[in-house]
C-alpha atoms as a PDB file:
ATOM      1  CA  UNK A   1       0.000   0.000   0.000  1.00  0.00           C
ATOM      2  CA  UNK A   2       1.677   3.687  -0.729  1.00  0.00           C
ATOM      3  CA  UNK A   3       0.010   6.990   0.079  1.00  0.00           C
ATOM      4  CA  UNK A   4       0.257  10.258  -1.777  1.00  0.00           C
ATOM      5  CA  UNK A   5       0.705  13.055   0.483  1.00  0.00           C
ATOM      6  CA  UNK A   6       1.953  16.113   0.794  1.00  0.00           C
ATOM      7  CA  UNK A   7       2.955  16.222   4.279  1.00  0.00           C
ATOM      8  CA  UNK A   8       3.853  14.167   7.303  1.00  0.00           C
ATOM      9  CA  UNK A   9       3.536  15.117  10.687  1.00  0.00           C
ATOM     10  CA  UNK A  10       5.268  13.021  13.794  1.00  0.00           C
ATOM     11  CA  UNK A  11       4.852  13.000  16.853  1.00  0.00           C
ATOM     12  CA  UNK A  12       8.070  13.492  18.864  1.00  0.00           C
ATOM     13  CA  UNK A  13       8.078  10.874  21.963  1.00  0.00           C
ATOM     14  CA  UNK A  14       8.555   7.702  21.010  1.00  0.00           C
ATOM     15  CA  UNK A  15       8.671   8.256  17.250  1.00  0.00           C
ATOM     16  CA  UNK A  16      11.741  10.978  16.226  1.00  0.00           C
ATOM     17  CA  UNK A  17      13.364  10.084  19.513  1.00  0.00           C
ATOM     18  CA  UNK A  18      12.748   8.411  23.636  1.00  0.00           C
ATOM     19  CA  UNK A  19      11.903  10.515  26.379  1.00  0.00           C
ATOM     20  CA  UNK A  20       9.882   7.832  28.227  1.00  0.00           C
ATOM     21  CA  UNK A  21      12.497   6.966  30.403  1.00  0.00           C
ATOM     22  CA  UNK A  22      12.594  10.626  31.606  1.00  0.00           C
ATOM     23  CA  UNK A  23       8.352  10.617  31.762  1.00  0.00           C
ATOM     24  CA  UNK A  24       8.335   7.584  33.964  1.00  0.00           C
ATOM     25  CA  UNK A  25      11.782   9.338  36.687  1.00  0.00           C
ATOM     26  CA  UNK A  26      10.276  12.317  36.757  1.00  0.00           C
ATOM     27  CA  UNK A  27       6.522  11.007  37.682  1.00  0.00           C
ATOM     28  CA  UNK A  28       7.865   8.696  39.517  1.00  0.00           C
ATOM     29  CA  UNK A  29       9.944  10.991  41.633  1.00  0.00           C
ATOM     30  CA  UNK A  30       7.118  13.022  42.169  1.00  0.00           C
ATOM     31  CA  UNK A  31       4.819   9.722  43.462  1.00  0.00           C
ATOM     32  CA  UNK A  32       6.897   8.434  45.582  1.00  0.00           C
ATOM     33  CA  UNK A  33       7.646  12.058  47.426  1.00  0.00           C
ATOM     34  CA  UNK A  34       3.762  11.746  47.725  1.00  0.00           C
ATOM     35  CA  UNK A  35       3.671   8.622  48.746  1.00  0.00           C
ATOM     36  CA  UNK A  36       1.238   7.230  45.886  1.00  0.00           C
ATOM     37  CA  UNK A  37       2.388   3.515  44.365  1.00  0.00           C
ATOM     38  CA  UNK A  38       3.288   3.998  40.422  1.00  0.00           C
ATOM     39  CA  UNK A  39       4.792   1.854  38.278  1.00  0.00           C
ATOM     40  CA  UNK A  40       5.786   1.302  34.294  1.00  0.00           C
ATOM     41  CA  UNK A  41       2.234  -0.223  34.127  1.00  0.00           C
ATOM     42  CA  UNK A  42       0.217   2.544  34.758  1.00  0.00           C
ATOM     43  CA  UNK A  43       2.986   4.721  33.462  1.00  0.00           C
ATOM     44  CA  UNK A  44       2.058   3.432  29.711  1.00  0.00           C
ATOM     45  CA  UNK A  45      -1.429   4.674  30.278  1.00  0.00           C
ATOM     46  CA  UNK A  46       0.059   8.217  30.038  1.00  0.00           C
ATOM     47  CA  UNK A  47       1.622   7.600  26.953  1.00  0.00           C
ATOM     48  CA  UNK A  48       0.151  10.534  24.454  1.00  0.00           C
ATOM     49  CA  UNK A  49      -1.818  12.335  27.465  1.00  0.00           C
ATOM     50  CA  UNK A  50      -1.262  15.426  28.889  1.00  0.00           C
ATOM     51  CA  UNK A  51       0.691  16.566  31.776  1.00  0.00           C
ATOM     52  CA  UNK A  52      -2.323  17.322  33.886  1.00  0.00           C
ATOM     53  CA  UNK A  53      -4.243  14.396  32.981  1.00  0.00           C
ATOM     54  CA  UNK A  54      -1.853  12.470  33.232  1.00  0.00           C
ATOM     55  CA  UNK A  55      -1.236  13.856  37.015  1.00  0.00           C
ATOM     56  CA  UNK A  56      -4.699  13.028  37.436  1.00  0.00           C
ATOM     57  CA  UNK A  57      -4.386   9.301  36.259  1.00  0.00           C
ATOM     58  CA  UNK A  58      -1.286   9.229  39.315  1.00  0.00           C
ATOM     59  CA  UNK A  59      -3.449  10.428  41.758  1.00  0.00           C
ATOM     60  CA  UNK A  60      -6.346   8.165  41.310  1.00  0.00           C
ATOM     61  CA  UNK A  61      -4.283   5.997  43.930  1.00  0.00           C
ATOM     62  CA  UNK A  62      -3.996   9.228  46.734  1.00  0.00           C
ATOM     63  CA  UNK A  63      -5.177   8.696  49.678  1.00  0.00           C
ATOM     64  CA  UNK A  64      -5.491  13.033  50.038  1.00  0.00           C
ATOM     65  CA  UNK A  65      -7.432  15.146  48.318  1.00  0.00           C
ATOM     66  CA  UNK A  66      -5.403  18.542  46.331  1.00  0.00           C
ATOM     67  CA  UNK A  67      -6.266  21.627  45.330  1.00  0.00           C
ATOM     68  CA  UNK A  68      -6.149  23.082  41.824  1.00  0.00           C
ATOM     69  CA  UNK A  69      -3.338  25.304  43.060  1.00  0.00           C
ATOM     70  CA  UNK A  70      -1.593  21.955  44.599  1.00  0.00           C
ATOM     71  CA  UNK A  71      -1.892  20.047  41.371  1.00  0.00           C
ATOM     72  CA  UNK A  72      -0.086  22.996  39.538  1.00  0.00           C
ATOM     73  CA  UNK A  73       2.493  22.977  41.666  1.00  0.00           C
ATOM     74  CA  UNK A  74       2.979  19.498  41.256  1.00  0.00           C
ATOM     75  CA  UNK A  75       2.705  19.187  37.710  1.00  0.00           C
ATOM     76  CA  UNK A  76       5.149  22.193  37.775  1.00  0.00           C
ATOM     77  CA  UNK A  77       7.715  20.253  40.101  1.00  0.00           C
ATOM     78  CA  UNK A  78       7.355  17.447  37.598  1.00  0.00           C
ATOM     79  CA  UNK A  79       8.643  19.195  34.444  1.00  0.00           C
ATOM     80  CA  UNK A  80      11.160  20.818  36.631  1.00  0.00           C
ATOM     81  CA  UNK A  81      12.585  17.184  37.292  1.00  0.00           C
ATOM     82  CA  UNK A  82      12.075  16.118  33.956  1.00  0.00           C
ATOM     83  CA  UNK A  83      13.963  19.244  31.831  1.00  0.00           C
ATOM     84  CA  UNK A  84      16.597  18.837  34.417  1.00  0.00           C
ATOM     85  CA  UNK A  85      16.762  15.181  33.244  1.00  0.00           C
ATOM     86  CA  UNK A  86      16.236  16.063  29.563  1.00  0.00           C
ATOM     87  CA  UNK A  87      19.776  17.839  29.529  1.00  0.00           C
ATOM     88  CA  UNK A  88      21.408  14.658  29.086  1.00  0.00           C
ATOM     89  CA  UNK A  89      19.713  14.449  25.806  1.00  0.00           C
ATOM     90  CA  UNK A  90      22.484  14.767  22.629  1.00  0.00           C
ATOM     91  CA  UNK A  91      22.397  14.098  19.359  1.00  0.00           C
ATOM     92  CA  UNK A  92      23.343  11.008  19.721  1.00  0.00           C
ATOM     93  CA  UNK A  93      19.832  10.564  20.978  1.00  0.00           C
ATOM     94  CA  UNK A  94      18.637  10.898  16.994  1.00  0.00           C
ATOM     95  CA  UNK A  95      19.201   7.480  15.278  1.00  0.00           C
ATOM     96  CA  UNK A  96      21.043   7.986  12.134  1.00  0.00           C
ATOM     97  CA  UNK A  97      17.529   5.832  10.910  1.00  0.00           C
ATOM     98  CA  UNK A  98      15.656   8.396  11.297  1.00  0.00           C
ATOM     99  CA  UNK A  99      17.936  11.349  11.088  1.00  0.00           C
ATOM    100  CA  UNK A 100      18.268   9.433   7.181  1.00  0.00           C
ATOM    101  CA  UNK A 101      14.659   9.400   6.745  1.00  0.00           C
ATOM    102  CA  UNK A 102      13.596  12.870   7.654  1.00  0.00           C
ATOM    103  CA  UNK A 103      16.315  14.219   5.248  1.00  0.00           C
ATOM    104  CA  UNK A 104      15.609  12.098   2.293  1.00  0.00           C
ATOM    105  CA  UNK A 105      11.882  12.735   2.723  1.00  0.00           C
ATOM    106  CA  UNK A 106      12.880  16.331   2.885  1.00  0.00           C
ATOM    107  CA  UNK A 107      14.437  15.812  -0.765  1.00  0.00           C
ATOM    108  CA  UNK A 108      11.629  14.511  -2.347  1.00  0.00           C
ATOM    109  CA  UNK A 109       9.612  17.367  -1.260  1.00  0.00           C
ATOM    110  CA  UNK A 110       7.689  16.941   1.363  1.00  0.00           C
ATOM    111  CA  UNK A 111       6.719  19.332   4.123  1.00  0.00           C
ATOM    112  CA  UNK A 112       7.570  17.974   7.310  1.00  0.00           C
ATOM    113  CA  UNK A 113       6.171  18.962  11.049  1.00  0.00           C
ATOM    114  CA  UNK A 114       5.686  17.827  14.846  1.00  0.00           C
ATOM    115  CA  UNK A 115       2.476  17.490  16.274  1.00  0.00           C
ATOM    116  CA  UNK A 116       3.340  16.954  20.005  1.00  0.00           C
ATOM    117  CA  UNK A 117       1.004  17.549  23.160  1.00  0.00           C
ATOM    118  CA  UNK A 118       4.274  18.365  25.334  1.00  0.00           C
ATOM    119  CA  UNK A 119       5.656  21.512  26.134  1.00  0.00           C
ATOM    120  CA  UNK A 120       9.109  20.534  25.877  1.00  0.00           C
ATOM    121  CA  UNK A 121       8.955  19.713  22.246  1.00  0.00           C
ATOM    122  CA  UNK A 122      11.464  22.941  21.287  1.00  0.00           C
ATOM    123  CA  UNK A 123      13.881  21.875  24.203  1.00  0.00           C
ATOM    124  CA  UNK A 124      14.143  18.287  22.969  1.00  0.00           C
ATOM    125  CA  UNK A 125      14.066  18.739  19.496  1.00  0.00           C
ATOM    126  CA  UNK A 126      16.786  21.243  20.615  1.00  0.00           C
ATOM    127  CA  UNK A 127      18.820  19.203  22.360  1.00  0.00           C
ATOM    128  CA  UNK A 128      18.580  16.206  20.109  1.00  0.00           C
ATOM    129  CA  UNK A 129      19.846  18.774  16.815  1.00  0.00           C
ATOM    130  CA  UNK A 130      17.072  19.224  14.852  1.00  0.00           C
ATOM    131  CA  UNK A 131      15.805  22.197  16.664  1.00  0.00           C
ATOM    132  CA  UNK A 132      15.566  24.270  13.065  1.00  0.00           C
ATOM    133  CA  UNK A 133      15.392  21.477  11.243  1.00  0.00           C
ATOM    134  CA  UNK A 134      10.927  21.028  11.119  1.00  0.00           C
ATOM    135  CA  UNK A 135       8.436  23.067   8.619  1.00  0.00           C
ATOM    136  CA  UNK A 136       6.377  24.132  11.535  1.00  0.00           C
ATOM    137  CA  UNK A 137       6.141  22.714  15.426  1.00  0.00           C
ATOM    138  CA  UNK A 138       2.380  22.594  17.291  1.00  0.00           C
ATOM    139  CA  UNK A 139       3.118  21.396  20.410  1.00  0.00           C
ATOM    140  CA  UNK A 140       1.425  21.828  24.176  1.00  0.00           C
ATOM    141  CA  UNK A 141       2.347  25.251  24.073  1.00  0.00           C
ATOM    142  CA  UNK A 142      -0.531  25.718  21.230  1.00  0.00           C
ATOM    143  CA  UNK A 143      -3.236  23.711  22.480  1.00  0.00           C
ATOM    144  CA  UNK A 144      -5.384  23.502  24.796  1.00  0.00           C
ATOM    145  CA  UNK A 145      -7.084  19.707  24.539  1.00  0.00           C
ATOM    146  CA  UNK A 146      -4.631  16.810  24.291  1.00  0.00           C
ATOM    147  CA  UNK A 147      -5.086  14.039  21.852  1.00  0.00           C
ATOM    148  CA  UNK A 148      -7.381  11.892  21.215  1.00  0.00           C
ATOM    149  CA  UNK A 149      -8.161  15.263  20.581  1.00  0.00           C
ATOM    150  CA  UNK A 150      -7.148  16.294  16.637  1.00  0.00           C
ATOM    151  CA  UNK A 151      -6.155  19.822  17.850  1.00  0.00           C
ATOM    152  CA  UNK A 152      -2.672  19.430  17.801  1.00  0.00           C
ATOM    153  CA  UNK A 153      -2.589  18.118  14.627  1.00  0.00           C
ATOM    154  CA  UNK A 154      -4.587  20.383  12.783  1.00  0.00           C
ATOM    155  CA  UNK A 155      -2.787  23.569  14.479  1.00  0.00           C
ATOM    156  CA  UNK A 156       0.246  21.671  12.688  1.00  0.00           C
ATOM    157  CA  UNK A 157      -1.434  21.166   9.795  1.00  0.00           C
ATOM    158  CA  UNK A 158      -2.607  25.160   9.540  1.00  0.00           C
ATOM    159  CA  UNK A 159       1.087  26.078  10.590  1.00  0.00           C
ATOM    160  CA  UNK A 160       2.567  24.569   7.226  1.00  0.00           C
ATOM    161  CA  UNK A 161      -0.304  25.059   4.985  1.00  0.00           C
ATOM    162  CA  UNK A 162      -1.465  21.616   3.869  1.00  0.00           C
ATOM    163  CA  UNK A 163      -4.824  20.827   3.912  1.00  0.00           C
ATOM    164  CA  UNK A 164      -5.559  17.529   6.693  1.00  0.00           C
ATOM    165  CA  UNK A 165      -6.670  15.438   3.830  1.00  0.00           C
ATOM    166  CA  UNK A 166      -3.007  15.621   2.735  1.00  0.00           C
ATOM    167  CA  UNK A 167      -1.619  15.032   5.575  1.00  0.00           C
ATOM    168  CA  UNK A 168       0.257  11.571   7.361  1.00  0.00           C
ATOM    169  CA  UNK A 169       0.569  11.238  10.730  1.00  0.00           C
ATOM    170  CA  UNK A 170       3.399   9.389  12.282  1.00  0.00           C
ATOM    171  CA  UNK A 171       2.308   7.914  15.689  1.00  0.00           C
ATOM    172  CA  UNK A 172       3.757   5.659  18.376  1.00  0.00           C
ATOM    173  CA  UNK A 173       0.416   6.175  20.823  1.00  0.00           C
ATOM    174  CA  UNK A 174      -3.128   4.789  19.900  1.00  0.00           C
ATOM    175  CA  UNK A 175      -4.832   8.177  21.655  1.00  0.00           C
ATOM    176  CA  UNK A 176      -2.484   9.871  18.561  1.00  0.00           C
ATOM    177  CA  UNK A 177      -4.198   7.339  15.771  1.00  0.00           C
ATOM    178  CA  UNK A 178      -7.216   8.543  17.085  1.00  0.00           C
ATOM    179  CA  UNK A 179      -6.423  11.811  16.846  1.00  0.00           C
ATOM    180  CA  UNK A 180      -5.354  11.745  13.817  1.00  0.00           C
ATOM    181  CA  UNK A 181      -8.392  10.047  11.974  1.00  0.00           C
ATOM    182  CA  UNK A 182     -10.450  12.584  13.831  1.00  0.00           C
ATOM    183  CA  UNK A 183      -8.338  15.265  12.182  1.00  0.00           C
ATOM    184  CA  UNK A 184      -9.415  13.669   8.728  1.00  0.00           C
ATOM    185  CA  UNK A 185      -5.730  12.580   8.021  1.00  0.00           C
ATOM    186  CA  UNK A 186      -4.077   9.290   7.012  1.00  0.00           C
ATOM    187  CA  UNK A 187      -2.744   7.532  10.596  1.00  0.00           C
ATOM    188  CA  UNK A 188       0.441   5.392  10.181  1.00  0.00           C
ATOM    189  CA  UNK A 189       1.507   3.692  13.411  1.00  0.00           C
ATOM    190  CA  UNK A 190       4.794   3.168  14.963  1.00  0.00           C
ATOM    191  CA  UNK A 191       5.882   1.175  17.605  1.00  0.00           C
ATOM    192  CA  UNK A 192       3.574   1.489  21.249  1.00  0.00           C
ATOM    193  CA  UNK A 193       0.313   0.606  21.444  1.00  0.00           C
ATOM    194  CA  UNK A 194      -0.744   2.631  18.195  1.00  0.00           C
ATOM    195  CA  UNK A 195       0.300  -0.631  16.093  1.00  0.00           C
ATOM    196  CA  UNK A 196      -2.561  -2.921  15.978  1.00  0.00           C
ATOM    197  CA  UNK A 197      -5.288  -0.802  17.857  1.00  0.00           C
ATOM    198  CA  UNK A 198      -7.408  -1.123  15.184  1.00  0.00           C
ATOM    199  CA  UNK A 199      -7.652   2.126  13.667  1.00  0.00           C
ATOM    200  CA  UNK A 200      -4.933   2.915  11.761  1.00  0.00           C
ATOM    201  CA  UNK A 201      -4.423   3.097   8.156  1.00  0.00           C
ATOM    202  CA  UNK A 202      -0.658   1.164   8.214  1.00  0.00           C
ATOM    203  CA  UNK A 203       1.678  -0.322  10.592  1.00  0.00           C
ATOM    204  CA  UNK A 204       5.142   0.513   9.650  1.00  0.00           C
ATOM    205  CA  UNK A 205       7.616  -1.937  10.380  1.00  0.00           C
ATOM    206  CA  UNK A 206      10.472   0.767  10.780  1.00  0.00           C
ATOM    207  CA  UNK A 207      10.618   4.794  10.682  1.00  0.00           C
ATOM    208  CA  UNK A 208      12.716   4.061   7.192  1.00  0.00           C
ATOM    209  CA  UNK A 209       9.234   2.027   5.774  1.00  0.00           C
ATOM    210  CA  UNK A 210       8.056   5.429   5.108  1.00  0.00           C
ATOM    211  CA  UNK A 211      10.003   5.801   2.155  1.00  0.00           C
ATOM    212  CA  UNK A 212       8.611   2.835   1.207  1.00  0.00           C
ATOM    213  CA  UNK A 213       5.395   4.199   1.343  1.00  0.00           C
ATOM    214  CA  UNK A 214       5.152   7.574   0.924  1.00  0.00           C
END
């Protein structure tokens, strides 16, 4: 199967490069200072989610009850601990897979772009080189309802110009295939739970099967 597009738009964690390891210290950092039991189990359920919700999901298993002002501050102590552990992010970080694919899709002319609900998407992208490298960047710093939600990606989509219906979406999360069909765009899943969920339009076997597809 090969799709004509004119754009692709990827989501960052878990799909241009790994920041779950630094998700999953940082929350649990902040759970175990609260004394609330987390583990890798219920950290995949905050794979694609927001940083509120997903502070929410944590403190299902409180035994206290918080205050909006309480849950900022510890959503705010959380990305504290997790930019501080982003800074041993490199380049190296960037596979020379995908690093190879982005560029060579670049070539043949399409317009490339991230559609990421985090806030740190500059800083990573940054830190990993390919902080000028993107068409456009929607990230949480542009929306203001986390996917399945399609707002992320149509903001992206608006930001380079490319009409949704032209538009592939890279994803490693099944809340981002959903998103993406919502937004009226072709859903290709990577990796995670977005492979198989049911929805998508094609499992790639690699980031390089794009160019096999595209």
């Amino acid at each position: 199967m090969k799709f004509e597009k004119k754009a692709v738009i990827f989501d960052l964690d878990g799909v241009i490069c790994f920041t779950d390891k630094y998700h999953y210290l940082a929350w649990k950092a902040l759970a175990d200072r609260l004394g609330i039991y987390f583990d890798e189990k219920i950290n995949d359920r905050l794979r694609g989610v927001s940083r509120m919700a997903s502070l929410e999901i944590i403190l299902e298993r409180a035994t206290e009850t918080y205050t909006p002002e309480q849950k900022e501050a510890f959503a705010e102590e959380k990305n504290n601990t997790y930019r501080d552990l982003l800074k041993n992010m490199s380049p190296a970080d960037l596979t020379d897979e995908v690093k190879n694919t982005l560029i060579e899709l670049r070539n043949r002319g399409y317009r490339l772009s991230i559609g990421s609900s985090s806030k740190n998407t500059k800083f990573i992208l940054g830190q990993i080189g390919l902080g000028d490298f993107f068409d456009a960047i929607a990230d949480g710093t542009d929306i203001t309802r986390s996917k399945p939600d399609p707002e992320v990606f149509l903001c992206s989509a608006a930001k380079i110009g490319v009409d949704p219906a032209d538009c592939a979406v890279v994803e490693d999360a099944k809340a981002g295939i959903q998103a993406a069909k919502a937004a009226g765009m072709t859903a290709l899943a990577l990796f995670g739970d977005a492979k198989d969920c049911g929805e998508e339009d094609y499992n790639l076997t690699s980031f390089a099967d794009l160019l096999n597809i595209l």
